[in-house]
Protein backbone atom coordinates (compact mmCIF):
# COMPACT_ATOMS: atom_id res chain seq x y z
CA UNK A 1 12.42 -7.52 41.41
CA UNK A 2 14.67 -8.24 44.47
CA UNK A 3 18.13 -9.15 44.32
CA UNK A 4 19.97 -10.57 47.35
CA UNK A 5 23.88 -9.95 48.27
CA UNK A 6 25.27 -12.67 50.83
CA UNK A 7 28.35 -11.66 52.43
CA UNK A 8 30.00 -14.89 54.32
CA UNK A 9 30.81 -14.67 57.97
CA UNK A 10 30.59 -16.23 60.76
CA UNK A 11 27.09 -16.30 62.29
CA UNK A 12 27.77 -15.21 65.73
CA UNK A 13 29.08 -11.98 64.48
CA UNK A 14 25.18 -10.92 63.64
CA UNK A 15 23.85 -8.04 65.02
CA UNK A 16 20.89 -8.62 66.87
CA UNK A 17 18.98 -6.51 64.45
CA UNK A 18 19.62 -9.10 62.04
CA UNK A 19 16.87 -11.75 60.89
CA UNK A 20 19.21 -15.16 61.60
CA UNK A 21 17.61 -18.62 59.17
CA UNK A 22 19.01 -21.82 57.83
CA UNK A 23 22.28 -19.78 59.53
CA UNK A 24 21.88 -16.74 56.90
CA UNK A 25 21.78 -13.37 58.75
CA UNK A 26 19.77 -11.13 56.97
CA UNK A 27 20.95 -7.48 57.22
CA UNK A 28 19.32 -4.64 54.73
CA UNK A 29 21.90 -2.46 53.12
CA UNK A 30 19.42 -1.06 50.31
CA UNK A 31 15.43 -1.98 48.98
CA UNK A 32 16.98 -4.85 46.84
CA UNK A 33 20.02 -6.02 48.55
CA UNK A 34 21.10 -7.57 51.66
CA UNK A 35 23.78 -8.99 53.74
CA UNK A 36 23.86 -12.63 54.58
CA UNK A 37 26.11 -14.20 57.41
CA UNK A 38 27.48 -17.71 57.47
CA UNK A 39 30.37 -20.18 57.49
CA UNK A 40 33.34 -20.77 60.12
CA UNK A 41 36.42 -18.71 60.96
CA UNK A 42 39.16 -19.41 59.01
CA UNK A 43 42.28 -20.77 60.71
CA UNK A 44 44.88 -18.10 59.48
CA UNK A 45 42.35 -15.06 60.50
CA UNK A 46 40.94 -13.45 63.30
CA UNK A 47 37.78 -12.46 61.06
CA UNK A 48 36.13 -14.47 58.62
CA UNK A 49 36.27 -14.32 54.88
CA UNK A 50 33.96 -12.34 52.14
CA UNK A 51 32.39 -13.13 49.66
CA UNK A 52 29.29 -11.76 47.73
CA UNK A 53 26.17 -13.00 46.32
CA UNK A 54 24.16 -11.38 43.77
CA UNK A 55 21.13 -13.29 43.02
CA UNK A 56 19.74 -11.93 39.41
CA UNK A 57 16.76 -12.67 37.06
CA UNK A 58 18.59 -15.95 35.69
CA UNK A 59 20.35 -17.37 38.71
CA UNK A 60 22.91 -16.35 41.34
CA UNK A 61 26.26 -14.50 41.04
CA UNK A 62 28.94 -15.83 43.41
CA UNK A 63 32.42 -13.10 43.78
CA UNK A 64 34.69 -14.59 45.86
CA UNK A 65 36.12 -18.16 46.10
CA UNK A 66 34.97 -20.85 49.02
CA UNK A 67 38.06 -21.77 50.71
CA UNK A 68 37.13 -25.25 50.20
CA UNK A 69 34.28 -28.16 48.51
CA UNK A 70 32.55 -28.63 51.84
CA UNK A 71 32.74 -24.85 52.52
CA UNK A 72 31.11 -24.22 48.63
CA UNK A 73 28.60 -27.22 49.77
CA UNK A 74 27.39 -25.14 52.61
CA UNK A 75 26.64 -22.38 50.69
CA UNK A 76 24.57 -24.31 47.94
CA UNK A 77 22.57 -25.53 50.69
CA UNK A 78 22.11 -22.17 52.91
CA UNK A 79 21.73 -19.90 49.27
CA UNK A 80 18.39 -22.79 48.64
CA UNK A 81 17.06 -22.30 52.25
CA UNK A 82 17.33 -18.70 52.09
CA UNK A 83 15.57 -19.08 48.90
CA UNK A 84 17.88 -17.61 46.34
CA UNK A 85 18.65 -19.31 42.67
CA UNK A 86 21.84 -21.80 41.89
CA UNK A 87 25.16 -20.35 41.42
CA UNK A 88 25.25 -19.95 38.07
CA UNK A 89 28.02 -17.66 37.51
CA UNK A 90 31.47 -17.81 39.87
CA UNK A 91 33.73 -14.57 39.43
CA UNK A 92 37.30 -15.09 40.28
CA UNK A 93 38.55 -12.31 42.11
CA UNK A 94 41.95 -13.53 42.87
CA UNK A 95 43.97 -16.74 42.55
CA UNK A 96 45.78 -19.26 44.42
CA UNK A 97 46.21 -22.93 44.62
CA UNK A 98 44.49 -24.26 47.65
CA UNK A 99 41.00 -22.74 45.89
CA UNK A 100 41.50 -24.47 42.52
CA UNK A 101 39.44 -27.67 43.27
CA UNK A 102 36.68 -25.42 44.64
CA UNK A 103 36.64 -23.50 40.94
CA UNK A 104 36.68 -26.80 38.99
CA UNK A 105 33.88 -28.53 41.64
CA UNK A 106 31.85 -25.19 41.30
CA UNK A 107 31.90 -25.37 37.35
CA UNK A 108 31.13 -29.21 37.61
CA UNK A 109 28.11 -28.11 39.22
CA UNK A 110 26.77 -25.89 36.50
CA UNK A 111 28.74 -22.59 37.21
CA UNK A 112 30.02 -20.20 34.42
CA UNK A 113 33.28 -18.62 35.21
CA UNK A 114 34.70 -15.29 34.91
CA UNK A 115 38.08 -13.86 35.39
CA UNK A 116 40.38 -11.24 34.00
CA UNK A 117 42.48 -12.32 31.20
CA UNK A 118 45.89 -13.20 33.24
CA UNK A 119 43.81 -15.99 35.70
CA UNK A 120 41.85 -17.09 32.55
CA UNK A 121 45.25 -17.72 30.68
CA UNK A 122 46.72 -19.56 33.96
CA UNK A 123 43.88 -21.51 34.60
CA UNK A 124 43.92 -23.27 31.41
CA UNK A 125 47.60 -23.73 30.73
CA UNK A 126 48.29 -24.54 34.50
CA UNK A 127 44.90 -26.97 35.11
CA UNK A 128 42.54 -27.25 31.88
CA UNK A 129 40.08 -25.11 33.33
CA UNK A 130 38.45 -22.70 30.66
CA UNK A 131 36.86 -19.35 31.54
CA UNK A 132 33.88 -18.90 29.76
CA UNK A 133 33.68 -15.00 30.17
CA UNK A 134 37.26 -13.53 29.54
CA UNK A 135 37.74 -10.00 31.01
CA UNK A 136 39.96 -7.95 29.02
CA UNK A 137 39.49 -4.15 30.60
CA UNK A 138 37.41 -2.13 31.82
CA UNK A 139 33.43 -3.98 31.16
CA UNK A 140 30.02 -3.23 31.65
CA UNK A 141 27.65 -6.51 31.09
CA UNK A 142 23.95 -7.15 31.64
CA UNK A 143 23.59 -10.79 33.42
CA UNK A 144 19.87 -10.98 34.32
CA UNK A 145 18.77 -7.95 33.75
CA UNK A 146 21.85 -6.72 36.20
CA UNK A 147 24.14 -4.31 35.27
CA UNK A 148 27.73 -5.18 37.03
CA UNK A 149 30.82 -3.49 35.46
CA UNK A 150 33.93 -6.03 35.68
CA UNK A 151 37.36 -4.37 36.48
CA UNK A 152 40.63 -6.09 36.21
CA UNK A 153 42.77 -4.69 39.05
CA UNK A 154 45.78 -5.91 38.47
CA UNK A 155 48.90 -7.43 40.60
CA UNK A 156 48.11 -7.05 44.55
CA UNK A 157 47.29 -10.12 46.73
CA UNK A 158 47.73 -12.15 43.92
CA UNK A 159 49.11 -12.17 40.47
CA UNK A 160 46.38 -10.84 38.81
CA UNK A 161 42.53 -10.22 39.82
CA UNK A 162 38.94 -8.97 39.35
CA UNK A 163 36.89 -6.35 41.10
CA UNK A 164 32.96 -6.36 40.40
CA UNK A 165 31.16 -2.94 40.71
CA UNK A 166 27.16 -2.80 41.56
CA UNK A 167 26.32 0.65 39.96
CA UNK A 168 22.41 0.78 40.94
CA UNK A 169 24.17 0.21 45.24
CA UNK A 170 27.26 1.74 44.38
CA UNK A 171 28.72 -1.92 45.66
CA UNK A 172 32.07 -2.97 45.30
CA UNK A 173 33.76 -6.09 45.93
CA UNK A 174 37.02 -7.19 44.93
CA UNK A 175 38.12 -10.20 47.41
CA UNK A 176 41.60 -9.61 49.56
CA UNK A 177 43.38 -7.15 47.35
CA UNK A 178 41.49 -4.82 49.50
CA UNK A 179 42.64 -4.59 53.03
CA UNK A 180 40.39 -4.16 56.16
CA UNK A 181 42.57 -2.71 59.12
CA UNK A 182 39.97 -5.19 61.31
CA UNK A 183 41.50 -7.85 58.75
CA UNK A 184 44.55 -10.30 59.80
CA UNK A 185 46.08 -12.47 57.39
CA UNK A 186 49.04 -13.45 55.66
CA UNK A 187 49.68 -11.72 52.12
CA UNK A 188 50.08 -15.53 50.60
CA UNK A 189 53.76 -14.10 48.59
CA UNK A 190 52.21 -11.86 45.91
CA UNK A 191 53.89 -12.27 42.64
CA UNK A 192 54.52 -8.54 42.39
CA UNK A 193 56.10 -5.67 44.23
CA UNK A 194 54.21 -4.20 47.01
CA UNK A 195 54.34 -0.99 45.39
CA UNK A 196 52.63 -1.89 42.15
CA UNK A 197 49.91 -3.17 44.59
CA UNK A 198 49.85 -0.21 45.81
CA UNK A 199 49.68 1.76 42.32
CA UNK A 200 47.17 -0.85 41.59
CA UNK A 201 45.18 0.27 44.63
CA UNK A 202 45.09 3.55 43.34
CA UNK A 203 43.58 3.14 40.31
CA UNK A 204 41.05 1.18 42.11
CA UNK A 205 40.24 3.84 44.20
CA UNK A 206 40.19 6.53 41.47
CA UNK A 207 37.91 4.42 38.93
CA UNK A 208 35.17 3.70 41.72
CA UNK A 209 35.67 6.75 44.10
CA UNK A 210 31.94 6.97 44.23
CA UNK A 211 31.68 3.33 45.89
CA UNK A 212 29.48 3.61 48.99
CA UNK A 213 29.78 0.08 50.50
CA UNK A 214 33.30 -1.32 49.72
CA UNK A 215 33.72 -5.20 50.97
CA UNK A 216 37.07 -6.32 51.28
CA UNK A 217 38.47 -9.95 51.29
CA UNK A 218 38.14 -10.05 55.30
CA UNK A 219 37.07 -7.64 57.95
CA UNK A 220 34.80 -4.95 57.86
CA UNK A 221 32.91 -3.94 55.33
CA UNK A 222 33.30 0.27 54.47
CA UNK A 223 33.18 2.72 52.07
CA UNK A 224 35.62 4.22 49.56
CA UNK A 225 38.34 5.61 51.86
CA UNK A 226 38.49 2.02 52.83
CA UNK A 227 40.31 1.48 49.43
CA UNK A 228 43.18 4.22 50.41
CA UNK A 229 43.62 2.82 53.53
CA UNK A 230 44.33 -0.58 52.14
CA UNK A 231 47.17 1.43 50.13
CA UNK A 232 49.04 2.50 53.87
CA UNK A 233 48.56 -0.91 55.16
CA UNK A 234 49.99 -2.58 51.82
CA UNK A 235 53.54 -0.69 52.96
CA UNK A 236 53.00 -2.19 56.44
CA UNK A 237 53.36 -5.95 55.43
CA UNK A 238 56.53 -7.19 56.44
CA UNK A 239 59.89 -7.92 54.40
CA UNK A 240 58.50 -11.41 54.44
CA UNK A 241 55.09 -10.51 53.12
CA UNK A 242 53.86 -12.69 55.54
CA UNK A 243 51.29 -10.66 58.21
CA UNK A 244 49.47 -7.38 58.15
CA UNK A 245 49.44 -5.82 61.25
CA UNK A 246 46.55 -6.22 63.23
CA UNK A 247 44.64 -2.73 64.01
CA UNK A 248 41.81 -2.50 66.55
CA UNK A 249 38.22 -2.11 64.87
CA UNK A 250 38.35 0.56 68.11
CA UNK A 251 40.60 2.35 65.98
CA UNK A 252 38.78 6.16 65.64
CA UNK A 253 39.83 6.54 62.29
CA UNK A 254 38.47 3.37 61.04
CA UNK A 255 35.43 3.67 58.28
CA UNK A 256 32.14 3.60 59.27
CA UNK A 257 30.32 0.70 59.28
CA UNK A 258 26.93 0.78 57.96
């Protein structure tokens, strides 16, 4: 069976190897996945934002949050052109409070959420949202005939988050607490020490070293040394945790895109 990943950016960045419908860029990364492109630029970045799509047996697998309803509508409506299933499962890889109306309107809509125990806990006692699938540690679960290990990473971009791990592409995706250098955004005032992300980063890197297609937050996707690189820009944010420096995707040590 085929599975689909969507990653969301903005359609004129396509290659022109890539097959372009309904505004979905099609690029192959393996047999059974792919890269979609869509949606606009957000205001605050100078590249768009990621998210994935896994499209299983049973319906799709969104990880990564719209940044808003009309942004989430889009994607319902480009996922059913390109001919992939429903969102039927929404991973929360980190938290904040302008996307908490996009995680209640996806679950109105038929989406079962998952998140680490910390945004679970929050999410309930702060706006009466329930997590249906609670992620304690370390987890390996089949969702339609998928395998996808879940990986709570800990303090970084936000107070608490989730990574998701393809093993069969050696895919990993865990929103903005991993840093692109062609990424340029403010950190949003992490609740935690910008060490501990970094520590956090670390373990990241260690427990998934064999990742072969990393996709952070923003920017380009890369591999695993694209996890320790997030872990030198981390110290570059400023005493006001407010902007990463910007680095040129010319930059000769960046990863290699693929």
């Amino acid at each position: 069976m085929s599975c689909l990943l969507f990653l969301t950016v903005h359609y004129a960045s396509a290659q022109s190897s890539e097959r372009v419908k309904y505004g979905v860029a099609l690029k192959n990364i393996t047999p059974d996945v792919a890269l979609a492109t869509c949606f606009k630029w957000l205001p605050v970045a100078d590249v768009p934002a990621n998210q994935v799509y896994i499209q299983t047996r049973n319906g799709g697998i969104l990880s990564g949050i719209p940044w808003d309803i009309k942004q989430a509508k889009q994607l319902q409506k480009n996922i059913k052109k390109a001919g992939g299933k429903p969102i039927k499962y929404l991973v929360i890889n980190e938290l904040n409070e302008e996307r908490i109306a996009v995680i209640a309107y996806l679950q109105s809509r038929g989406a079962v959420l998952i998140a680490d125990s910390a945004t679970a806990r929050e999410l309930v006692q702060s706006h009466r949202i329930r997590v249906a699938i609670t992620i304690v540690g370390d987890t390996s679960l089949t969702i339609g005939k998928r395998q996808i290990t879940f990986f709570p990473h800990g303090k970084g971009f936000s107070d608490s988050g989730l990574s998701i791990y393809l093993p069969d592409s050696q895919l990993l995706h865990a929103g903005y607490f991993i840093i692109s250098p062609t990424a340029c955004y403010p950190a949003i005032h992490p609740k935690t020490s910008l060490s501990e992300w970094a520590i956090n980063l670390e373990k990241l890197y260690f427990r998934f070293a064999d990742a072969k297609k990393v996709i952070p937050g923003q920017g380009q996707p890369g591999n695993a040394n694209l996890i320790k690189r997030s872990i030198a820009l981390v110290s570059k944010i400023d005493k006001n945790n407010k902007r990463i420096p910007y680095i040129s995707n010319q930059d000769p040590d960046a990863d290699d895109e693929y």
